[in-house]
Protein backbone atom coordinates (compact mmCIF):
# COMPACT_ATOMS: atom_id res chain seq x y z
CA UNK A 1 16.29 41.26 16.97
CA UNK A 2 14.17 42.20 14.04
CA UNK A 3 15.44 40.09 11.76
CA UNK A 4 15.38 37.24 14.14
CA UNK A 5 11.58 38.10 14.80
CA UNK A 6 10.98 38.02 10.79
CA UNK A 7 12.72 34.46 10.72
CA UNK A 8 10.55 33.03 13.29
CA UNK A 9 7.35 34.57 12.06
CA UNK A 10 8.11 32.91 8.32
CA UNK A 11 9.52 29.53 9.47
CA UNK A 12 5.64 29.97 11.73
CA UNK A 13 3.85 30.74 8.20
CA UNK A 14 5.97 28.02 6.80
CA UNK A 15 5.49 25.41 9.28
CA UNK A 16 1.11 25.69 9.47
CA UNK A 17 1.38 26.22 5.44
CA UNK A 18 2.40 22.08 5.86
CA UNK A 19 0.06 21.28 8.78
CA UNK A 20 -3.01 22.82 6.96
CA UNK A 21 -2.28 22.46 3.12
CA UNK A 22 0.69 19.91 2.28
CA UNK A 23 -0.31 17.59 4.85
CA UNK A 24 -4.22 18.00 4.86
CA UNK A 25 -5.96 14.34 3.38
CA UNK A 26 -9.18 14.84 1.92
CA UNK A 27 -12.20 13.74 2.67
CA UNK A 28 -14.15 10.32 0.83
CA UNK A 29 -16.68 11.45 -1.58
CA UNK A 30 -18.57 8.78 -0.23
CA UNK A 31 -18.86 6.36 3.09
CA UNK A 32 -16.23 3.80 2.06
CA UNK A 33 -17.80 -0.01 2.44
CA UNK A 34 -17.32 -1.01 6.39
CA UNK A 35 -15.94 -4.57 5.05
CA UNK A 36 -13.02 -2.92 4.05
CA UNK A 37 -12.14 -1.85 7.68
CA UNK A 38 -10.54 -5.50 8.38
CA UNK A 39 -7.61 -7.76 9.20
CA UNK A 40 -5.63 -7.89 6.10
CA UNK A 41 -3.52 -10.66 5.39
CA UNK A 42 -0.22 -9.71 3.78
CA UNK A 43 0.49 -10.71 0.90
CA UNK A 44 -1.78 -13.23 1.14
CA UNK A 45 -1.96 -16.23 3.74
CA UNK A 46 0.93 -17.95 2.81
CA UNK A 47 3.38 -19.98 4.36
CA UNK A 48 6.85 -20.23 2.98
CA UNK A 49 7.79 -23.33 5.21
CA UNK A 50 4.52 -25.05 3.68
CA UNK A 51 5.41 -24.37 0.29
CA UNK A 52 2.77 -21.77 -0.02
CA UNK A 53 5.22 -18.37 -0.78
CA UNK A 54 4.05 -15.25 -0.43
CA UNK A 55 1.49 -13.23 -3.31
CA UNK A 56 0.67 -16.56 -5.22
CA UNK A 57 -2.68 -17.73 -6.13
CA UNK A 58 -2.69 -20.56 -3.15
CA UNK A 59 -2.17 -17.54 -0.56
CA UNK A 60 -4.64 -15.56 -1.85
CA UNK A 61 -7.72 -18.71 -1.60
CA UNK A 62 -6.36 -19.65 1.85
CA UNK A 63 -6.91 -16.11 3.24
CA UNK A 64 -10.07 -16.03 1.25
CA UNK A 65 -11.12 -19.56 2.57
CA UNK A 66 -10.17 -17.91 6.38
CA UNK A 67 -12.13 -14.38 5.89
CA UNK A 68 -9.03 -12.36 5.61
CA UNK A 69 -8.89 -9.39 4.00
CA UNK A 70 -6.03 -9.52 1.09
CA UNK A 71 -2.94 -7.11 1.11
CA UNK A 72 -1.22 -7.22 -2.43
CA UNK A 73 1.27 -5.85 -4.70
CA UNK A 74 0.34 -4.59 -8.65
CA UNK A 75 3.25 -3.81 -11.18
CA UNK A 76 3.52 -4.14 -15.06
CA UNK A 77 4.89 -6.50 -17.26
CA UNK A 78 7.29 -5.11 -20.00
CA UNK A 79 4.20 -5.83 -21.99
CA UNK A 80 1.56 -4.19 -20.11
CA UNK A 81 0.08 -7.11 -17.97
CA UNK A 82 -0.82 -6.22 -14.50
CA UNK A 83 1.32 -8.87 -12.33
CA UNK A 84 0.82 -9.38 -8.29
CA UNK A 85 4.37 -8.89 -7.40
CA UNK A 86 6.42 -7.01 -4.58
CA UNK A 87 9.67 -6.61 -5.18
CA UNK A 88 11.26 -4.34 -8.09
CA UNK A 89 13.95 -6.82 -8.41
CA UNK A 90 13.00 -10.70 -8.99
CA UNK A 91 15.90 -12.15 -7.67
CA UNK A 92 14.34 -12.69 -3.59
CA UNK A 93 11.73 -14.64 -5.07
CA UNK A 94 12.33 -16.29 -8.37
CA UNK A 95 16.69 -16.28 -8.49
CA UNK A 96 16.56 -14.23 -11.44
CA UNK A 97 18.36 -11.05 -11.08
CA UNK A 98 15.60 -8.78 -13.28
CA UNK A 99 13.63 -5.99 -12.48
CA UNK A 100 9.93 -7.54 -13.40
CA UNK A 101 9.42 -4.58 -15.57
CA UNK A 102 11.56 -5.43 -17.93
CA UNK A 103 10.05 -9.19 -18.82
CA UNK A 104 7.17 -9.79 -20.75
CA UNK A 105 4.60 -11.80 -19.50
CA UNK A 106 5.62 -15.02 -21.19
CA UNK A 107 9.18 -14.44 -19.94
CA UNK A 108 7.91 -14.25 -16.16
CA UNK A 109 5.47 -17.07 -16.54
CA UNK A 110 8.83 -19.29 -16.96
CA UNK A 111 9.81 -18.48 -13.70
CA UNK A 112 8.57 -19.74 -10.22
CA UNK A 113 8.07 -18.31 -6.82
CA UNK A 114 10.44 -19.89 -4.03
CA UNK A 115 11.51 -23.59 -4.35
CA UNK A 116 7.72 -23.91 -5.27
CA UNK A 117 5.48 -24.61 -9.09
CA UNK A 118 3.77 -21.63 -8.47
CA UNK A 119 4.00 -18.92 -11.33
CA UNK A 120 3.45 -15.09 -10.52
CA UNK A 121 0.13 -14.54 -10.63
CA UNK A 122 -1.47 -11.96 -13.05
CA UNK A 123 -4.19 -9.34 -11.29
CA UNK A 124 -6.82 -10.82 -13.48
CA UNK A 125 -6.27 -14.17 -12.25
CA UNK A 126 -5.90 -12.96 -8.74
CA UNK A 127 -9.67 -11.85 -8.76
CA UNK A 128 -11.17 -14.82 -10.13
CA UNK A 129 -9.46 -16.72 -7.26
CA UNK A 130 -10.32 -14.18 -4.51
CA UNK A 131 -14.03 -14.30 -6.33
CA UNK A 132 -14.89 -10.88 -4.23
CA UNK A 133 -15.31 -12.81 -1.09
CA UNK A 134 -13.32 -10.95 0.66
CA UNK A 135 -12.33 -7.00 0.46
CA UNK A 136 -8.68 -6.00 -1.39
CA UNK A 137 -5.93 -3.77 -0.33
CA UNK A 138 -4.21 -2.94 -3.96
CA UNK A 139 -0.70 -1.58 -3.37
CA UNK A 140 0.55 0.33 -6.47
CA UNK A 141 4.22 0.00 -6.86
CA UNK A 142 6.28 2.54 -8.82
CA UNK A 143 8.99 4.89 -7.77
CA UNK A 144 8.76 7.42 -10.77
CA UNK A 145 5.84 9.67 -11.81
CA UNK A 146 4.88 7.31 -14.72
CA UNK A 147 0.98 6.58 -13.99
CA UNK A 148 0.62 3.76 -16.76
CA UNK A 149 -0.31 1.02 -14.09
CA UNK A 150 -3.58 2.66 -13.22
CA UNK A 151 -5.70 2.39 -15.98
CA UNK A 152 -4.67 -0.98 -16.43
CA UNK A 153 -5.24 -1.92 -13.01
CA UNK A 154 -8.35 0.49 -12.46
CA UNK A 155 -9.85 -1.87 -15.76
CA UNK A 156 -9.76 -4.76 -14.14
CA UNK A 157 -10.93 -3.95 -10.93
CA UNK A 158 -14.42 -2.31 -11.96
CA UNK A 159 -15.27 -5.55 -12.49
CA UNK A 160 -14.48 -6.99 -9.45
CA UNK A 161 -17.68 -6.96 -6.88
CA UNK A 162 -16.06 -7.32 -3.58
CA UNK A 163 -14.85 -4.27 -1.97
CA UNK A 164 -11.36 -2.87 -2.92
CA UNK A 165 -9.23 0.13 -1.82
CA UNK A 166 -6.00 1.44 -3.02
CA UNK A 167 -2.61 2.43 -1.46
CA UNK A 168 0.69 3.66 -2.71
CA UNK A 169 3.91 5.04 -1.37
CA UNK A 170 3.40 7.11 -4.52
CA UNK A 171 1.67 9.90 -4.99
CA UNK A 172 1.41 10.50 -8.13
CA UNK A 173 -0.24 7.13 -8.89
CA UNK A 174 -2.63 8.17 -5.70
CA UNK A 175 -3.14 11.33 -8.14
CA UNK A 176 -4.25 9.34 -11.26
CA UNK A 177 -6.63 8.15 -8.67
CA UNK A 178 -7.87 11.39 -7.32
CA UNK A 179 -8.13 12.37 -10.87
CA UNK A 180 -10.10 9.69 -12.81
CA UNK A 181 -11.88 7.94 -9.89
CA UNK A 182 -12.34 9.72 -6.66
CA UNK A 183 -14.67 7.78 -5.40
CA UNK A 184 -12.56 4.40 -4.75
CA UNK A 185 -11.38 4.90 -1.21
CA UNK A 186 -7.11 5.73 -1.62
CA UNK A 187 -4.29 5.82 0.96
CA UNK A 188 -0.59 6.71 1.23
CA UNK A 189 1.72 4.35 2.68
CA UNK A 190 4.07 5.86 5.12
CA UNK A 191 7.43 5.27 6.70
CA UNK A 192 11.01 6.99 6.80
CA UNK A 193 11.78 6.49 3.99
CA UNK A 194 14.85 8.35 4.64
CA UNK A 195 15.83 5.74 7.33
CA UNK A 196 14.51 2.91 4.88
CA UNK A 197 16.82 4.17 2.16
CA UNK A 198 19.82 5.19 4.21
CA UNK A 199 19.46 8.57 1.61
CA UNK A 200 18.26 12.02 2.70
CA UNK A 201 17.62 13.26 -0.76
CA UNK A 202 15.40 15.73 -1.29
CA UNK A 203 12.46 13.24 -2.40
CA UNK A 204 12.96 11.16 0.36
CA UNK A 205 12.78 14.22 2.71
CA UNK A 206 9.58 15.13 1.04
CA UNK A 207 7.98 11.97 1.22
CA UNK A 208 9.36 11.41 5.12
CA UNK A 209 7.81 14.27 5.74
CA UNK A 210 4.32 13.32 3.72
CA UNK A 211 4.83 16.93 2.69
CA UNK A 212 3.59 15.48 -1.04
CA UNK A 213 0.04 14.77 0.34
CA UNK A 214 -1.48 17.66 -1.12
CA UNK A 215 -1.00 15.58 -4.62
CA UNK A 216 -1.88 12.63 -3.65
CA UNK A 217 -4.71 14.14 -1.18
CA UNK A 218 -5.44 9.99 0.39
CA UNK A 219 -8.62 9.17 2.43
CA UNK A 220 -6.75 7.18 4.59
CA UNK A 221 -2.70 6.26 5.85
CA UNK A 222 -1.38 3.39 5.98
CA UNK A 223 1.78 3.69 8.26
CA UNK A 224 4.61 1.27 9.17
CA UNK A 225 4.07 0.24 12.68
CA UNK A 226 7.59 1.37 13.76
CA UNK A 227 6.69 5.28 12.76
CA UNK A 228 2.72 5.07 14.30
CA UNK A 229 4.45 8.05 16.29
CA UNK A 230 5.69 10.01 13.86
CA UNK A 231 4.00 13.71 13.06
CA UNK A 232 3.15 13.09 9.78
CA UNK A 233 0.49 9.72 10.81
CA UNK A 234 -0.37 11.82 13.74
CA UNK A 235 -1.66 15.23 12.26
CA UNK A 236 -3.21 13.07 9.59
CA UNK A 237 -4.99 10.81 12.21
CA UNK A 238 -5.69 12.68 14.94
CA UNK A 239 -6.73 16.19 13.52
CA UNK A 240 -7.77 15.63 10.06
CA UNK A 241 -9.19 11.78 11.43
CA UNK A 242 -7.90 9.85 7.94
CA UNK A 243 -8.90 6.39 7.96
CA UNK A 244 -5.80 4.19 9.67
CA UNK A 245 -4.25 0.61 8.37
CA UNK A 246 -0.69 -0.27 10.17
CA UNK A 247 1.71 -3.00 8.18
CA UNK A 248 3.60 -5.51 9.22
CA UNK A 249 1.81 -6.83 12.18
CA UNK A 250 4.02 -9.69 13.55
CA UNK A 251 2.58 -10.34 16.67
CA UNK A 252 -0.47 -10.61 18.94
CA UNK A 253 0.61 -7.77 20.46
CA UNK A 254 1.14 -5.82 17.48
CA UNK A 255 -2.32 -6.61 16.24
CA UNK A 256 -4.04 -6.05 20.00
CA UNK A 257 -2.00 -2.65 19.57
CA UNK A 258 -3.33 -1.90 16.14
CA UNK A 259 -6.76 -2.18 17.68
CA UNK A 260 -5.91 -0.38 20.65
CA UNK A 261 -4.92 2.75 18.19
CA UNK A 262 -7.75 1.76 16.06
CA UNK A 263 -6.06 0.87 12.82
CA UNK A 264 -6.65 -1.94 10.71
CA UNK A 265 -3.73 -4.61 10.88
CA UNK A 266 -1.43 -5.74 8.18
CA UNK A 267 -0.48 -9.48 9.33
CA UNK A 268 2.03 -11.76 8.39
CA UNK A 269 4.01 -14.80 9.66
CA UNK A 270 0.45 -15.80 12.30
CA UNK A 271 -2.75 -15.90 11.96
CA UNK A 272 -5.18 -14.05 14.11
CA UNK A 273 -7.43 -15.69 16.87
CA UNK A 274 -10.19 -13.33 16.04
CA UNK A 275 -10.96 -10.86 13.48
């Protein structure tokens, strides 16, 4: 009976040591700009059936021309160039079965998104077209705990004028963040990634459980839509009230549920009546 008692008291300790240090966000050093609680078009406003694919320079003006917010993806080239790209692998996108890391930027400007002429577009070129008319949400991609991305990236972008704010499944890129500018307004992506991956490792585990929050420490979560019920988003939410952005809103009634729960929508595939 003892010994039972003693488990239960430590799994206890254990279980509000993650509800009021691992999981606890922290708090903006300053008010984050109110344009950057938006719609968000994903990946840009493109339109795959129009010849307009998805995180190209043509979706990025049309959601600027419309007043959405702009959702995109930042990796480097094999020669340290900040590309807008999502996937890891190129082959969904361009046919060529390469990670994007591993081509320089000469050897992905040969290549072409979809059945389309349009090139991946760099970040640099990306914020000339978006010419801060509208604010940015910058997804960092990376699955290791290499932070070489940011300073690129973070270069660039203190020259862009327009509102920005940063997100990342990882959190040690969220660290570099917390680390060398805590005053741009960060967020950790969320999912199961457990479920995602079909692989309970331990670091999938971990980041199911956002139990790695206390490195990244993000102002705000950005949660898949599918897991808006999930502890993790709610505890960070609801008790600690972090900022809220919910990807990939399909739907009117996805988005009038995204307002309903107050989170900023993540749109793709329509285009909102109203903003």
């Amino acid at each position: 009976m003892i010994a039972a008692c003693i488990v239960l008291a430590v799994l206890l300790l254990l279980f509000c040591l993650y509800l009021l240090v691992l999981l606890r966000p922290a708090k903006p050093q300053r008010v984050p700009a109110a344009a950057l609680f938006t719609d968000y078009a994903h990946r840009g406003l493109w339109n795959a059936e129009n010849g307009i694919p998805e995180n190209s320079l043509p979706a990025f003006r049309r959601a600027a021309e419309a007043k959405f917010g702009i959702e995109l993806d930042l990796q480097l080239s094999r020669d340290g160039i900040v590309m807008v790209f999502h996937d890891e692998n190129l082959r969904r996108m361009t046919g060529k079965d390469a990670k994007l890391s591993d081509l320089t930027f000469d050897e992905l400007r040969a290549l072409r998104l979809g059945n389309t002429d349009e090139v991946i577009p760099t970040l640099r070129e990306v914020l000339a077209a978006v010419d801060s008319r509208v604010p940015l949400l910058i997804e960092l991609k990376g699955e290791s705990t290499d932070t070489a991305l940011c300073p690129v990236a973070d270069a660039l972008l203190c020259g862009y004028a327009g509102p920005y704010c940063i997100e990342s499944f990882n959190p040690f890129l969220l660290d570099w963040y917390k680390k060398n500018r805590p005053d741009v307004y960060r967020g950790l992506l969320y999912t199961n990634v457990v479920r995602e991956k079909k692989k309970a490792s331990a670091a999938n585990l971990l980041l199911t459980a956002a139990a790695l929050n206390f490195i990244a420490r993000p102002h705000f979560i950005a949660y898949d839509e599918r897991v808006k019920n999930a502890l993790p988003v709610k505890v960070c939410t609801r008790l600690y009230r972090a900022g809220k952005f919910t990807w990939t809103v399909r739907s009117l009634a996805s988005y009038d549920a995204a307002y309903t729960d107050g989170a900023c929508p993540i749109f793709e595939r329509f285009i909102p009546a109203r903003k």
